[in-house]
N, C-alpha and C. Protein backbone atom coordinates (compact mmCIF):
# COMPACT_ATOMS: atom_id res chain seq x y z
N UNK A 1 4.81 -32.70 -52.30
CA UNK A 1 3.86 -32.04 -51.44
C UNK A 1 4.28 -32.12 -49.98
N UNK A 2 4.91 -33.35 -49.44
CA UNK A 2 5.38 -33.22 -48.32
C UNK A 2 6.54 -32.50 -48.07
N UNK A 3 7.17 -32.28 -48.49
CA UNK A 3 8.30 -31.07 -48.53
C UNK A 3 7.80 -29.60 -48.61
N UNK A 4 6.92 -29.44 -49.08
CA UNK A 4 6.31 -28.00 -48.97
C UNK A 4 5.41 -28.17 -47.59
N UNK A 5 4.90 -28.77 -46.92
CA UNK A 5 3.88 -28.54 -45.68
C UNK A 5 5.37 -28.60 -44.85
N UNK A 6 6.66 -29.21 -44.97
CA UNK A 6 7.66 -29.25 -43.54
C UNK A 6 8.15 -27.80 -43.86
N UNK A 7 8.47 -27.63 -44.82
CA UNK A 7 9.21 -26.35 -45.19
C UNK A 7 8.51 -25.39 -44.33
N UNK A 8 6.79 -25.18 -44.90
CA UNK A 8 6.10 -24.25 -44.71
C UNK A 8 6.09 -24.30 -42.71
N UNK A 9 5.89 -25.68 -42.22
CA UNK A 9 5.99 -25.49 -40.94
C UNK A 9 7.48 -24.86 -40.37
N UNK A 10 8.69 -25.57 -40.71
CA UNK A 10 9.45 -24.80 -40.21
C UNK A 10 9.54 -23.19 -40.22
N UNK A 11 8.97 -22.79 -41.63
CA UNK A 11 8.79 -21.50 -41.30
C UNK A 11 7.74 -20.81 -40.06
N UNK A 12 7.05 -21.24 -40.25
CA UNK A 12 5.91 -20.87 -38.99
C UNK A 12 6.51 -20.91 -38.01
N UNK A 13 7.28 -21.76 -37.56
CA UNK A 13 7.90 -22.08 -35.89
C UNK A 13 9.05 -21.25 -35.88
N UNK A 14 9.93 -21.00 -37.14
CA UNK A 14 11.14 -19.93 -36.87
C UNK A 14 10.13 -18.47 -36.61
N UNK A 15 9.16 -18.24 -36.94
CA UNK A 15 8.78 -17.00 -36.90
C UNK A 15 8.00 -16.67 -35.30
N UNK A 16 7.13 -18.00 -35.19
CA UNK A 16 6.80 -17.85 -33.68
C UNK A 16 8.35 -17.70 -32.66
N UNK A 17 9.10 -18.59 -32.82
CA UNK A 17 10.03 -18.40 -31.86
C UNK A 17 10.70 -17.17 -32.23
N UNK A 18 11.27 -16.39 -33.02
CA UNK A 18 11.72 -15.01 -33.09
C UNK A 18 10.56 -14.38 -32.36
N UNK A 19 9.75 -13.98 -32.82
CA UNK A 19 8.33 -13.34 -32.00
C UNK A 19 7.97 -13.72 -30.75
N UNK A 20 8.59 -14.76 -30.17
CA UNK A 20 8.51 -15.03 -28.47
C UNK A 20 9.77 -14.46 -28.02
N UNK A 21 10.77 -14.72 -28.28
CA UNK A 21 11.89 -14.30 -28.16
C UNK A 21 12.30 -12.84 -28.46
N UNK A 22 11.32 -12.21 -28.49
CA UNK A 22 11.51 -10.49 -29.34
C UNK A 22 10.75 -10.00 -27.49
N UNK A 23 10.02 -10.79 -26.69
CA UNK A 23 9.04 -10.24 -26.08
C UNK A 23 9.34 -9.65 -25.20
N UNK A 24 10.23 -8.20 -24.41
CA UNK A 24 10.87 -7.94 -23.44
C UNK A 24 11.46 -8.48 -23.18
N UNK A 25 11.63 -8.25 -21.25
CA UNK A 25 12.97 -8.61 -20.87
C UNK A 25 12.63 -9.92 -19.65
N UNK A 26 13.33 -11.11 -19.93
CA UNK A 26 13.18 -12.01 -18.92
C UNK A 26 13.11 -11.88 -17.42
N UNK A 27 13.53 -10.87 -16.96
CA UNK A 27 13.43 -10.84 -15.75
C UNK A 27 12.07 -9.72 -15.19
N UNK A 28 11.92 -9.92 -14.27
CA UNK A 28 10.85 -9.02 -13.54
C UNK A 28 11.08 -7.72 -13.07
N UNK A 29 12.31 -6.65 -13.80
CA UNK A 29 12.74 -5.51 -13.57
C UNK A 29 12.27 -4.68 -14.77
N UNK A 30 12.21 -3.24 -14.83
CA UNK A 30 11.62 -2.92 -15.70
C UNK A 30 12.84 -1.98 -17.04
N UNK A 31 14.23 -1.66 -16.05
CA UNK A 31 15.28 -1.35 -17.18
C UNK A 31 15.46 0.31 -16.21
N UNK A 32 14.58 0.87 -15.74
CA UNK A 32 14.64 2.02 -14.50
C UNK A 32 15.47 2.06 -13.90
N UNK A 33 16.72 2.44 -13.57
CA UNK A 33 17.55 1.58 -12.22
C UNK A 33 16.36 2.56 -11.20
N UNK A 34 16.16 3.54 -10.96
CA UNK A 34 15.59 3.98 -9.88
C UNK A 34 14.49 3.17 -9.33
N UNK A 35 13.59 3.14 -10.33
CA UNK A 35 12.03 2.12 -10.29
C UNK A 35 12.41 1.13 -9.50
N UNK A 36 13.58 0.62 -10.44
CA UNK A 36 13.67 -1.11 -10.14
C UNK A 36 14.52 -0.89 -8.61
N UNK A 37 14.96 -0.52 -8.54
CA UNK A 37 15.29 -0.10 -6.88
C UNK A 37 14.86 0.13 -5.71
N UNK A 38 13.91 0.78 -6.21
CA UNK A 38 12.62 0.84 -5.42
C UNK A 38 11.95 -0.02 -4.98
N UNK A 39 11.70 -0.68 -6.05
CA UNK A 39 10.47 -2.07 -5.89
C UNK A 39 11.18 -3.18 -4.93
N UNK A 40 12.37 -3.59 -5.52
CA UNK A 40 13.51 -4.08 -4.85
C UNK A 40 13.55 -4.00 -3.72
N UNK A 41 13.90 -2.89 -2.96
CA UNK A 41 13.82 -2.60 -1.60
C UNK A 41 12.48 -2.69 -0.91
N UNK A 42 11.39 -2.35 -1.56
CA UNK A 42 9.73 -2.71 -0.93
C UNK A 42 9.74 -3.65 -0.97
N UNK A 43 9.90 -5.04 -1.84
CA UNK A 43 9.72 -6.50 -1.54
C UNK A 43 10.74 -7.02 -0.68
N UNK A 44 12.06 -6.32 -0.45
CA UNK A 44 13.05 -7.02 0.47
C UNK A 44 12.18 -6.51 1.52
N UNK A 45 11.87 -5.26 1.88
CA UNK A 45 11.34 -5.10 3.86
C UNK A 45 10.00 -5.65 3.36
N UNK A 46 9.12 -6.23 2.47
CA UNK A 46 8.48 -6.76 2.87
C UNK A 46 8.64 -8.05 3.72
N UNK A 47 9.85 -8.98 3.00
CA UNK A 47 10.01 -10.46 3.08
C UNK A 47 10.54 -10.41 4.62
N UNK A 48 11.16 -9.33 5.10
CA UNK A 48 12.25 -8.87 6.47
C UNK A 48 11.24 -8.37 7.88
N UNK A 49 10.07 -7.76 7.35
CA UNK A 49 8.86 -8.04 8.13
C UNK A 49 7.97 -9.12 8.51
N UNK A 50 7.90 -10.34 7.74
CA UNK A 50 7.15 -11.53 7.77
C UNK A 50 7.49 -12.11 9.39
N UNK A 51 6.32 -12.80 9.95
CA UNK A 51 6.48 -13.20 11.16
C UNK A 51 7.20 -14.96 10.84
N UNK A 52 7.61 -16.12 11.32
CA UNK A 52 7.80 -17.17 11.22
C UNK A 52 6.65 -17.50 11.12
N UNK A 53 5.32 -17.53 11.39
CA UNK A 53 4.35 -17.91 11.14
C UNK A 53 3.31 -17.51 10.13
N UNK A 54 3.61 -17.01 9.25
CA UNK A 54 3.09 -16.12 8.40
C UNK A 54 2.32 -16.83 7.20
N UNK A 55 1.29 -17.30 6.55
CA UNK A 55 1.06 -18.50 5.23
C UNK A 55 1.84 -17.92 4.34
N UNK A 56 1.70 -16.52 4.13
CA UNK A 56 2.79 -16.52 2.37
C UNK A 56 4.09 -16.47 2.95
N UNK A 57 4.72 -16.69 3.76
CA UNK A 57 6.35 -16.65 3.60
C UNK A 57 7.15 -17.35 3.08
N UNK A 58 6.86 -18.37 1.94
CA UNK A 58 7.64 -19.48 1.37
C UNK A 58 7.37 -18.57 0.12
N UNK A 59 6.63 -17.91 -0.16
CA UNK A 59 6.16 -17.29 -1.75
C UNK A 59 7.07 -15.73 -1.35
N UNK A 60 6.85 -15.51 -0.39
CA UNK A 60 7.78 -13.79 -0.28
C UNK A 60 8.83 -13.93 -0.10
N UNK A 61 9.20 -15.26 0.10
CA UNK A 61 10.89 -15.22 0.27
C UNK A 61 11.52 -15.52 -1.20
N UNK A 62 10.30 -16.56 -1.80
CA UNK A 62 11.02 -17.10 -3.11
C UNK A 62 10.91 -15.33 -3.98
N UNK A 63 9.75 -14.79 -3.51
CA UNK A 63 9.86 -13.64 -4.51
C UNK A 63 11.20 -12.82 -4.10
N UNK A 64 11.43 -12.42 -3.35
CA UNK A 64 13.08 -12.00 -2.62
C UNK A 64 14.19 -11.94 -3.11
N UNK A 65 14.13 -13.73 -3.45
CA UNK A 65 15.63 -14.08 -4.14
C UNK A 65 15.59 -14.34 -5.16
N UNK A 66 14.30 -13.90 -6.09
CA UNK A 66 14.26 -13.72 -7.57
C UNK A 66 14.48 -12.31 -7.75
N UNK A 67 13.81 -11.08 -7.12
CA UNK A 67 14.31 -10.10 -7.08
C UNK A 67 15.89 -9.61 -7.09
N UNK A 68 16.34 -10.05 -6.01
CA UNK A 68 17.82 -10.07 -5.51
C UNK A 68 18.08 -10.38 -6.81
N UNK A 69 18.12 -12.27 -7.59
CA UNK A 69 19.15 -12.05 -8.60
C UNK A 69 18.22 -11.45 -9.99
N UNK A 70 17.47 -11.24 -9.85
CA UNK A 70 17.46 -10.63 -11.27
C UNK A 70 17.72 -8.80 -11.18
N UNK A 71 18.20 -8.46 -9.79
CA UNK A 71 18.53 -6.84 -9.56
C UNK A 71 20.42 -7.07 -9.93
N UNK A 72 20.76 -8.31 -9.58
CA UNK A 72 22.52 -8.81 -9.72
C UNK A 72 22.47 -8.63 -11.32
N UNK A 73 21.80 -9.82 -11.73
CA UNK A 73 21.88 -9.78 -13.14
C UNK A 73 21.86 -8.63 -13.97
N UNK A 74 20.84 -7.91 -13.83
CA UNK A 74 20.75 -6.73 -14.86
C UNK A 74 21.89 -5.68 -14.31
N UNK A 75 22.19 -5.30 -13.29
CA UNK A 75 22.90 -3.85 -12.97
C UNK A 75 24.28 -4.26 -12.25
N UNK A 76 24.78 -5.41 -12.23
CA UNK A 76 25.85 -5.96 -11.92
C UNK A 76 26.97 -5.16 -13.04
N UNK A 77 27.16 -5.04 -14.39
CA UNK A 77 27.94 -5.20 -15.38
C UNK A 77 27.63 -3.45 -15.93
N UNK A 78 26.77 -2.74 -15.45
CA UNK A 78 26.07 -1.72 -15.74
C UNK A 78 26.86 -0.73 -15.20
N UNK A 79 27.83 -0.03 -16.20
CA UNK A 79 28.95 0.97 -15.46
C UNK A 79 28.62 2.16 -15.43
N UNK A 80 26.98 2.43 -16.20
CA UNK A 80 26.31 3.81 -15.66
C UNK A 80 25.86 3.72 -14.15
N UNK A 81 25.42 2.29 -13.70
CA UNK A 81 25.12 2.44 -11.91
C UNK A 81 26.36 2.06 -11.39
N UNK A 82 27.13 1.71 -11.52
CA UNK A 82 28.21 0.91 -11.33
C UNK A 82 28.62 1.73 -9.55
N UNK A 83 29.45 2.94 -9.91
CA UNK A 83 29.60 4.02 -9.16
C UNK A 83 28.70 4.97 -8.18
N UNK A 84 27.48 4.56 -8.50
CA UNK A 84 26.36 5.50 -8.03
C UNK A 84 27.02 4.93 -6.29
N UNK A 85 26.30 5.58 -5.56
CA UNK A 85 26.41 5.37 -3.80
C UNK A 85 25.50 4.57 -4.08
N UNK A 86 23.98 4.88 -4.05
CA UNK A 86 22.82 4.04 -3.92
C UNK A 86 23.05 2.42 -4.58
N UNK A 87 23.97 2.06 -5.61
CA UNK A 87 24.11 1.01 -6.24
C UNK A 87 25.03 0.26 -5.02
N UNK A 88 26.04 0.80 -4.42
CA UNK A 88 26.79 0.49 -3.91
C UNK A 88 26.38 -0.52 -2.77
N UNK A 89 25.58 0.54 -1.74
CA UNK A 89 25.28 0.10 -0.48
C UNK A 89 24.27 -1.14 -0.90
N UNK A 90 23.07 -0.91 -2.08
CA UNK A 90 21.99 -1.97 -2.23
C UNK A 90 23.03 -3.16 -2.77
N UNK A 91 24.20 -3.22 -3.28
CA UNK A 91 24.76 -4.57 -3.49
C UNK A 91 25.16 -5.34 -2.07
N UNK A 92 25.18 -4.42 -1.46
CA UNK A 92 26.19 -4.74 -0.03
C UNK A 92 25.02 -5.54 0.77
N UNK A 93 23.67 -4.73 0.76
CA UNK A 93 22.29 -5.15 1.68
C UNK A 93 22.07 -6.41 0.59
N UNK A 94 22.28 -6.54 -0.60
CA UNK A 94 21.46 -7.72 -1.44
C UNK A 94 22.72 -9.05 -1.22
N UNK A 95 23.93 -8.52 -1.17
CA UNK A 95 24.84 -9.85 -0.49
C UNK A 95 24.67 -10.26 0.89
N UNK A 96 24.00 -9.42 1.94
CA UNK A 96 24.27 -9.94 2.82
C UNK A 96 22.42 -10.81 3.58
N UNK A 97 21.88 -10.20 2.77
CA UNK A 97 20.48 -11.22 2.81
C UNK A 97 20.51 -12.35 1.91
N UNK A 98 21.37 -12.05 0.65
CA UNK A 98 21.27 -13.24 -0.55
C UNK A 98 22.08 -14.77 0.69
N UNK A 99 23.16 -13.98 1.41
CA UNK A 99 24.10 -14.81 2.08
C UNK A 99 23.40 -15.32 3.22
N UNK A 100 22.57 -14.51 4.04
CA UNK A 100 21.56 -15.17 4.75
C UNK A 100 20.57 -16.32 4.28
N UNK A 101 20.13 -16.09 2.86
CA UNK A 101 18.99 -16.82 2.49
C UNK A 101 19.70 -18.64 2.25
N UNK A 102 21.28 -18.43 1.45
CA UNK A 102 21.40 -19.12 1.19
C UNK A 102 22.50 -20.43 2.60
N UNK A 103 22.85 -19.73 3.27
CA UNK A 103 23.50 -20.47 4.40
C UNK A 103 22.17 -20.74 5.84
N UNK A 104 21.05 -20.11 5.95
CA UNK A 104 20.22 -20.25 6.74
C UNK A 104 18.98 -20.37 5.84
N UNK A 105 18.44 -21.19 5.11
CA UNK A 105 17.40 -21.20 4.60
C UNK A 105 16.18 -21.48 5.46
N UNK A 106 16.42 -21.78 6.55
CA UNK A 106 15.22 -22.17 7.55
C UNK A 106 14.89 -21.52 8.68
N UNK A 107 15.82 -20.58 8.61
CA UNK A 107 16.00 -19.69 10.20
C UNK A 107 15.37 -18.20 9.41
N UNK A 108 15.35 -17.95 10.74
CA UNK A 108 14.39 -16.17 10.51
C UNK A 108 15.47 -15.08 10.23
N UNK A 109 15.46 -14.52 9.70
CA UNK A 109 16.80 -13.50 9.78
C UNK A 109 16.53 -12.83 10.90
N UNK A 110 17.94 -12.84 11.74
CA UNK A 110 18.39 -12.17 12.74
C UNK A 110 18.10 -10.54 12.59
N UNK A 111 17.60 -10.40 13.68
CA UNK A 111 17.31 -9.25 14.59
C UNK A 111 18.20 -7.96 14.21
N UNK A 112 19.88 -8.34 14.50
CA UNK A 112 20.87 -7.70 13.98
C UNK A 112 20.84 -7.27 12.21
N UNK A 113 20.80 -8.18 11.74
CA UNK A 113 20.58 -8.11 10.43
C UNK A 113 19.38 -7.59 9.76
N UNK A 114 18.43 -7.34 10.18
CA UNK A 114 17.11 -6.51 9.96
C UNK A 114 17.67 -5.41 10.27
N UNK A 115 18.20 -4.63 11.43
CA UNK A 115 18.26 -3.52 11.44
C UNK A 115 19.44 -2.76 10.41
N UNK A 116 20.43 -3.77 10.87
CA UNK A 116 21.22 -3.37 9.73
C UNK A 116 21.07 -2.71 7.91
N UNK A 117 19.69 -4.05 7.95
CA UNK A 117 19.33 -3.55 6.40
C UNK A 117 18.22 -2.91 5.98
N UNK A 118 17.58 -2.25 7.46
CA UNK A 118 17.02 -0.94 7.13
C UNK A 118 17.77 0.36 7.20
N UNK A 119 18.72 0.19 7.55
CA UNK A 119 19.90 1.58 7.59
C UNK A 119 19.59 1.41 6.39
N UNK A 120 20.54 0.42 5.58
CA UNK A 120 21.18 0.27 4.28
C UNK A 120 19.80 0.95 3.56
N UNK A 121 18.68 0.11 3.55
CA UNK A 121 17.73 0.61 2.61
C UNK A 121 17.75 2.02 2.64
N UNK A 122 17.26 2.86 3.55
CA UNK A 122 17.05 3.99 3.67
C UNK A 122 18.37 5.18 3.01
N UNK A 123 19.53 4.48 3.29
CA UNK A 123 20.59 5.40 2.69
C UNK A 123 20.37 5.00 1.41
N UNK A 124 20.17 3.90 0.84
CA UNK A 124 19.85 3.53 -1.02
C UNK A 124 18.66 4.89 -1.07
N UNK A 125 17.30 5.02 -0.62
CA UNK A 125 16.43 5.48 -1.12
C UNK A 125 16.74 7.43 -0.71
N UNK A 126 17.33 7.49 0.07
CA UNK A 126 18.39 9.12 0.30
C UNK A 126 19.12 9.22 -0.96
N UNK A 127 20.05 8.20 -1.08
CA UNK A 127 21.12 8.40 -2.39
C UNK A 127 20.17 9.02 -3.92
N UNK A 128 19.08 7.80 -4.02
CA UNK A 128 18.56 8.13 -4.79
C UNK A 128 17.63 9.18 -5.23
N UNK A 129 17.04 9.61 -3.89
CA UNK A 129 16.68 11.13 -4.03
C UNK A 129 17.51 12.43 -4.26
N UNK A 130 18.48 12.00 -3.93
CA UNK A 130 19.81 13.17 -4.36
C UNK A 130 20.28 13.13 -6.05
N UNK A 131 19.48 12.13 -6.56
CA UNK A 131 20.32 11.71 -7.83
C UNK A 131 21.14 10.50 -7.55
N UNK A 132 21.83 10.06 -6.83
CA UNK A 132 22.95 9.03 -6.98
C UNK A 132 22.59 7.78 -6.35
């Protein structure tokens, strides 16, 4: 009898964990490259607008650089965006804030570098209205 209740549990738990593990996609992108590009770029100029004094800026930044890598992760290896323009320039704007976040974690991003990566945004969200 005790061999049939372990049995029977291991089955139960292989089936919950397949069925958790079946549940979408781990990251917070939706599989869109356009969508997810989008959103991407609205939470980066959100986090790039925040004042130094701001209460959520420890939560909009962490949301930032979860964005950033889970936009690396999924469309990094992805040789349908691979080539696009719009893929191009948003890797270029997501290295050079990822590189800010991680060598200045305490400082405000520079002045220079804000403007810079509203060019960038804006040519991502042009590209992508053209298609590319």
């Amino acid at each position: 009898m005790k061999s049939y209740w372990s049995r029977l549990l291991s089955l139960v738990l292989v089936v919950v964990m397949g069925l958790v593990g079946c549940t979408g996609s781990p990251d917070s992108l939706t599989g869109d490259y356009r969508q997810d590009t989008l959103a991407v770029v609205g939470i980066l100029r959100q986090a790039l607008e925040l004042t130094p004094d701001s209460p959520d800026k420890a939560a909009l930044q962490s949301e930032a650089r979860r964005k950033i890598n889970d936009f690396s992760a999924r469309y990094q290896r992805n040789t349908a965006v691979a080539s696009l323009n719009s893929f191009t320039t948003m890797r270029t704007a997501l290295n050079s804030l990822a590189g800010h976040y991680s060598s200045y974690p305490n400082r405000p991003v520079p002045e220079k570098l804000k403007k810079r990566l509203q060019i960038e945004f804006q040519r991502v969200e042009t590209s992508l209205r053209r298609g590319g």
